[in-house]
N, C-alpha and C. Protein backbone atom coordinates (compact mmCIF):
# COMPACT_ATOMS: atom_id res chain seq x y z
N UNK A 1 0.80 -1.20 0.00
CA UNK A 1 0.00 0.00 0.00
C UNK A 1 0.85 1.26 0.00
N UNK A 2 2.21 1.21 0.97
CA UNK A 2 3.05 2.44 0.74
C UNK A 2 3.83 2.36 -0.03
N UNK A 3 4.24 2.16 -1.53
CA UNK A 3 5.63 1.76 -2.46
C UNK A 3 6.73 3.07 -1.82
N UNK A 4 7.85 2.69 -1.93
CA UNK A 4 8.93 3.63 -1.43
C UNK A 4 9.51 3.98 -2.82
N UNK A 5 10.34 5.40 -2.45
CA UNK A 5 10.61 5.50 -3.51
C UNK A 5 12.09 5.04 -4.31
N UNK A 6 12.47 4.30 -3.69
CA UNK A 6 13.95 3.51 -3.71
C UNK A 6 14.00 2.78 -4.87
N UNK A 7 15.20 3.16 -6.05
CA UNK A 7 15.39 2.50 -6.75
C UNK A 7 15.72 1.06 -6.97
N UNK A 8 15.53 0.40 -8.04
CA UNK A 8 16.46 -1.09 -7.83
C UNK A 8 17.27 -1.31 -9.28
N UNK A 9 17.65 -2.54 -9.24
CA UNK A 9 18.64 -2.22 -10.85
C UNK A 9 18.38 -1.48 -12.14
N UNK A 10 17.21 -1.88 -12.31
CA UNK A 10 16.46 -1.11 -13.43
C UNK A 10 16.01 -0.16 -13.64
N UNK A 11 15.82 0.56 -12.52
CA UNK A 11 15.40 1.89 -12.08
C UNK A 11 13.73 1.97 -11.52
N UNK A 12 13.21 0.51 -11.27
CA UNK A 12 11.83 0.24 -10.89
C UNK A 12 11.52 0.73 -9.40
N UNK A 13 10.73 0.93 -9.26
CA UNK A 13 10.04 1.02 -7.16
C UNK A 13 10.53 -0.10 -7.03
N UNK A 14 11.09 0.02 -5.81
CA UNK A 14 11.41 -1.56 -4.91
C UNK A 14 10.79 -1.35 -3.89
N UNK A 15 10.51 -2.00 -2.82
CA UNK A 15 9.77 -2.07 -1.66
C UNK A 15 8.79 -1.86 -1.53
N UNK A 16 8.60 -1.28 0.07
CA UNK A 16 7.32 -0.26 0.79
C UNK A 16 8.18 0.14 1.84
N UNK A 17 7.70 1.51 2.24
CA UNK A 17 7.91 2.07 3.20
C UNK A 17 8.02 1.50 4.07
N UNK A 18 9.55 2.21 4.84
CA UNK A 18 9.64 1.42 6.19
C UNK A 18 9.02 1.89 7.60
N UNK A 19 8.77 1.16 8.35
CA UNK A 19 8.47 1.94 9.97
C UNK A 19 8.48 2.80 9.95
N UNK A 20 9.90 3.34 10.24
CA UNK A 20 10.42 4.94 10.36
C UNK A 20 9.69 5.77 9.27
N UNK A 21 10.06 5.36 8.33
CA UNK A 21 9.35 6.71 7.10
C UNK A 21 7.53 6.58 7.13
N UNK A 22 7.14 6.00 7.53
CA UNK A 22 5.57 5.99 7.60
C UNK A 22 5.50 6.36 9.15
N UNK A 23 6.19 6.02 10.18
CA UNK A 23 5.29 6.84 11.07
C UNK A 23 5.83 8.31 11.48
N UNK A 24 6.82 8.73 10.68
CA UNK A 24 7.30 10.09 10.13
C UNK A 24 6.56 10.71 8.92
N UNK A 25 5.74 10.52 8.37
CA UNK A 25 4.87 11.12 7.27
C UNK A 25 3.67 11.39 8.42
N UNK A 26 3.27 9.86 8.67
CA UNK A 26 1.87 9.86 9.51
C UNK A 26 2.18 11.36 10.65
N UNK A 27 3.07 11.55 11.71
CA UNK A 27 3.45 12.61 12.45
C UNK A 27 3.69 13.80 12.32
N UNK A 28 4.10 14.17 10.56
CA UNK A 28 4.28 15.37 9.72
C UNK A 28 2.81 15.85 9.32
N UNK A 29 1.98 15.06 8.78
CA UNK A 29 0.73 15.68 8.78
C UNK A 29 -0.29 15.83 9.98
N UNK A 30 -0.29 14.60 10.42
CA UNK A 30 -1.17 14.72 12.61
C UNK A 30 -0.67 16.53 12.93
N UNK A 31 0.70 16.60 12.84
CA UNK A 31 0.96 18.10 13.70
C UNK A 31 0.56 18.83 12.87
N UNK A 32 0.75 19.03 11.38
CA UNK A 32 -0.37 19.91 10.55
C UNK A 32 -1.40 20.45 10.64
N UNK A 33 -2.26 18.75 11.00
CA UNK A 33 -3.48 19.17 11.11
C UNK A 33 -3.74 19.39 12.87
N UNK A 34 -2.96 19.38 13.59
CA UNK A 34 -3.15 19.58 14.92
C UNK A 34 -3.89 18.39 15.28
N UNK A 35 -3.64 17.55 14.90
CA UNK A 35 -4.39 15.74 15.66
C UNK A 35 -3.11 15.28 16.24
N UNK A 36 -3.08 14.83 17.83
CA UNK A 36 -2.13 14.43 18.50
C UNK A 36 -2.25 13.12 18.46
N UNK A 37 -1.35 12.68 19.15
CA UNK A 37 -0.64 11.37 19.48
C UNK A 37 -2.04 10.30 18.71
N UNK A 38 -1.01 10.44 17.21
CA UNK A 38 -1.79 9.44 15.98
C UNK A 38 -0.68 8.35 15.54
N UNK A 39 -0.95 7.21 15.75
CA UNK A 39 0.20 5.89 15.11
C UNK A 39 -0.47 5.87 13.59
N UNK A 40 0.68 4.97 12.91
CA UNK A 40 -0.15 4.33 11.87
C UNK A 40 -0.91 2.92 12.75
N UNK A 41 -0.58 1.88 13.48
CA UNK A 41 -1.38 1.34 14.29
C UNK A 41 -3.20 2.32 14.47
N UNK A 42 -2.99 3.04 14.76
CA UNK A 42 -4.34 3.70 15.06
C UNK A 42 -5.25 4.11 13.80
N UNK A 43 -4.41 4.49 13.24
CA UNK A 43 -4.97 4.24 11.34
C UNK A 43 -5.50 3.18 11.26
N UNK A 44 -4.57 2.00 11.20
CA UNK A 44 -5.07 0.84 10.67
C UNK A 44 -6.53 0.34 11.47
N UNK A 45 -6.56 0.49 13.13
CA UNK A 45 -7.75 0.43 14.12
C UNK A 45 -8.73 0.99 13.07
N UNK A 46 -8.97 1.86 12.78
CA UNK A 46 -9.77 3.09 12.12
C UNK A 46 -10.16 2.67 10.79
N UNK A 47 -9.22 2.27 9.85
CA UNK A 47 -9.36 1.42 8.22
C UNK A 47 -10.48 0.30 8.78
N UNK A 48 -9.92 -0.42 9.72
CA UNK A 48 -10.67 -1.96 9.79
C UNK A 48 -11.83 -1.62 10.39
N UNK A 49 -12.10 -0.74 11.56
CA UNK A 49 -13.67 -0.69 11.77
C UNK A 49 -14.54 0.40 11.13
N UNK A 50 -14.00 1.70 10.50
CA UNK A 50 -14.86 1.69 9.03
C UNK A 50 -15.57 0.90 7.60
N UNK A 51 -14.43 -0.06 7.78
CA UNK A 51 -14.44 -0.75 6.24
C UNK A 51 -15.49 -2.05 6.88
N UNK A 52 -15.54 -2.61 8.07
CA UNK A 52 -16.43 -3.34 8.91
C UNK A 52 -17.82 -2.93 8.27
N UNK A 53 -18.10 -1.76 8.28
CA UNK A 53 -19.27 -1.06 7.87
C UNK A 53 -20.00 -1.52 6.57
N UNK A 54 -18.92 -1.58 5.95
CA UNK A 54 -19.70 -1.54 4.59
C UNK A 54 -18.93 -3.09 3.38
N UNK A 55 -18.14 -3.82 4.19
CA UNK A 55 -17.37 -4.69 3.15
C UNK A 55 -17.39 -5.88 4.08
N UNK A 56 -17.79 -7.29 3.59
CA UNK A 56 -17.94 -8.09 4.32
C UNK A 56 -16.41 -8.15 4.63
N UNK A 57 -17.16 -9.48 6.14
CA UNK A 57 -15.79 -9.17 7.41
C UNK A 57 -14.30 -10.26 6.60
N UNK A 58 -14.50 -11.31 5.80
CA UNK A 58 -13.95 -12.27 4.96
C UNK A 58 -13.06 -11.00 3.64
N UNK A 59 -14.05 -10.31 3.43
CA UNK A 59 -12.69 -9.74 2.70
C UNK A 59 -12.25 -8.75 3.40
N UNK A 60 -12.37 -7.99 4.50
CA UNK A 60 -11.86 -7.29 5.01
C UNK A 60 -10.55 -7.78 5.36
N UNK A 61 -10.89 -8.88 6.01
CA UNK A 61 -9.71 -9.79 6.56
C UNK A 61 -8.61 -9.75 5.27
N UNK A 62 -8.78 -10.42 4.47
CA UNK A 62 -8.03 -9.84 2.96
C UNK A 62 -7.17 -9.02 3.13
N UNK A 63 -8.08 -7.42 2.37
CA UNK A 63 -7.49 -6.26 2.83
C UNK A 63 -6.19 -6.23 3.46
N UNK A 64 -7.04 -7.05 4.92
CA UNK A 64 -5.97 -6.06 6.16
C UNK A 64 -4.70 -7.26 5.96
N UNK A 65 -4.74 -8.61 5.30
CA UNK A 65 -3.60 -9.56 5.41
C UNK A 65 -3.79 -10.76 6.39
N UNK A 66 -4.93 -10.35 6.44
CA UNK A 66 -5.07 -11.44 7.91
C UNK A 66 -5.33 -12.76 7.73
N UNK A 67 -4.98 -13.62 7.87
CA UNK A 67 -5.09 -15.23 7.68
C UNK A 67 -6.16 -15.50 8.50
N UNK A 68 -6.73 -15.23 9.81
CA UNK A 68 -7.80 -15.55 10.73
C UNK A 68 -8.66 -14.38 10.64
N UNK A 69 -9.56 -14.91 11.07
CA UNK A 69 -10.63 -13.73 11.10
C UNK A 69 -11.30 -13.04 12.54
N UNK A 70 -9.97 -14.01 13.52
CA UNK A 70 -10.62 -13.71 14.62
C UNK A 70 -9.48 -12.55 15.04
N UNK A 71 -8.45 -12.41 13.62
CA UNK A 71 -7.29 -11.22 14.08
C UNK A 71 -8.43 -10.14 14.10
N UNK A 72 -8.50 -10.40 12.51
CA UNK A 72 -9.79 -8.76 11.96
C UNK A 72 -10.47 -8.43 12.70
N UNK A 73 -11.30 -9.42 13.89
CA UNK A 73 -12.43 -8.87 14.85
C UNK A 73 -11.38 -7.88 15.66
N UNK A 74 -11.06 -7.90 16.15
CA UNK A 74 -9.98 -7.31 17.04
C UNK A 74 -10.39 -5.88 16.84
N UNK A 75 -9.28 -5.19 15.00
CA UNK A 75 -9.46 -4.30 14.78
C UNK A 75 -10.81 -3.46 14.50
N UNK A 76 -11.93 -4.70 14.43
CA UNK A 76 -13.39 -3.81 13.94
C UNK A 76 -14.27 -4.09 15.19
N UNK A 77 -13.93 -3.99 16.46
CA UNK A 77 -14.47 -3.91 17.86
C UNK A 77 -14.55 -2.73 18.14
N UNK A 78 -15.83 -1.95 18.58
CA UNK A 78 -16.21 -0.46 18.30
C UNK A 78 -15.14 -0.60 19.90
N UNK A 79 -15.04 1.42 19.86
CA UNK A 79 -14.40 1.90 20.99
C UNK A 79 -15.55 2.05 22.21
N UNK A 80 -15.06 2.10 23.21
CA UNK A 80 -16.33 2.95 24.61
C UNK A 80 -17.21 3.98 23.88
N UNK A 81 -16.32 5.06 23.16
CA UNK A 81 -17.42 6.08 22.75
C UNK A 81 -18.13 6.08 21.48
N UNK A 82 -17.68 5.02 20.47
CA UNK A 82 -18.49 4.39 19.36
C UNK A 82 -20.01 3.71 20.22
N UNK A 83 -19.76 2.44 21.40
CA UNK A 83 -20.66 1.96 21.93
C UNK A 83 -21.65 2.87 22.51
N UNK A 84 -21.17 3.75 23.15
CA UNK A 84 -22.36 4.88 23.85
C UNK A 84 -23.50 5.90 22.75
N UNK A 85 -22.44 6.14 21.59
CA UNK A 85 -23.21 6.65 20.88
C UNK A 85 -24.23 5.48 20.30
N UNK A 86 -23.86 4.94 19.83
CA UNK A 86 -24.86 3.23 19.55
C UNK A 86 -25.82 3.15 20.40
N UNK A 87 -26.09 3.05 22.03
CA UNK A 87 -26.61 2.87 23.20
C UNK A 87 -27.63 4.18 22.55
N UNK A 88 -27.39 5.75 22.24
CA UNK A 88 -28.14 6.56 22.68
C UNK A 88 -28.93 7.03 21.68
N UNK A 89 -28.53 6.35 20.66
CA UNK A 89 -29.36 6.32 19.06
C UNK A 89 -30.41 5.42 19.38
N UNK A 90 -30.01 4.05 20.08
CA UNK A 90 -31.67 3.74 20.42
C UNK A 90 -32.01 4.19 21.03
N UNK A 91 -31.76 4.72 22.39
CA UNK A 91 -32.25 4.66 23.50
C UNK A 91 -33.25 5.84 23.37
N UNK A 92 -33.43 6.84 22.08
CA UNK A 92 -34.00 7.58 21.98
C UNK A 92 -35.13 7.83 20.56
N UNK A 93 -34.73 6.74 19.88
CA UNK A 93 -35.61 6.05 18.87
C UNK A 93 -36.78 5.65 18.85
């Protein structure tokens, strides 16, 4: 998903971005936009329980690389304040 821009013999993309350079991009724009303490980890949290929404959970798993599907649940387990808002949409329905 991140190709780097590192040459190889031929002059083709080789790789993907490493650690360092992705969670140094991810930290260059967070302070931009004034959003604090953002991982790419917390991205990925965020990819998997959006995409939960709308793409079955079998290819999500895909997507994210996951061989089990009981990794994927993990990432698409709403937060405390996802659940409360959930709770107060019925509770007032």
């Amino acid at each position: 998903m991140f190709p780097s821009r590192k040459r190889g013999q031929a002059g083709e993309v080789t790789g993907l971005l490493g650690e360092r350079a992705l969670v140094y991009i991810i930290s260059k724009y967070a302070g931009q936009a004034r959003v604090a303490d953002v991982s790419p980890h917390d991205l990925r949290h965020r990819f998997g329980y959006r995409m939960a929404g709308t793409v079955p959970l079998h290819r999500l798993a895909q997507l994210m690389g996951h061989d089990s599907l009981d990794t994927t649940l993990r990432y698409v387990r709403g937060t405390q304040q996802d659940l409360q808002q959930a709770v107060e949409t019925i509770a007032w329905a």
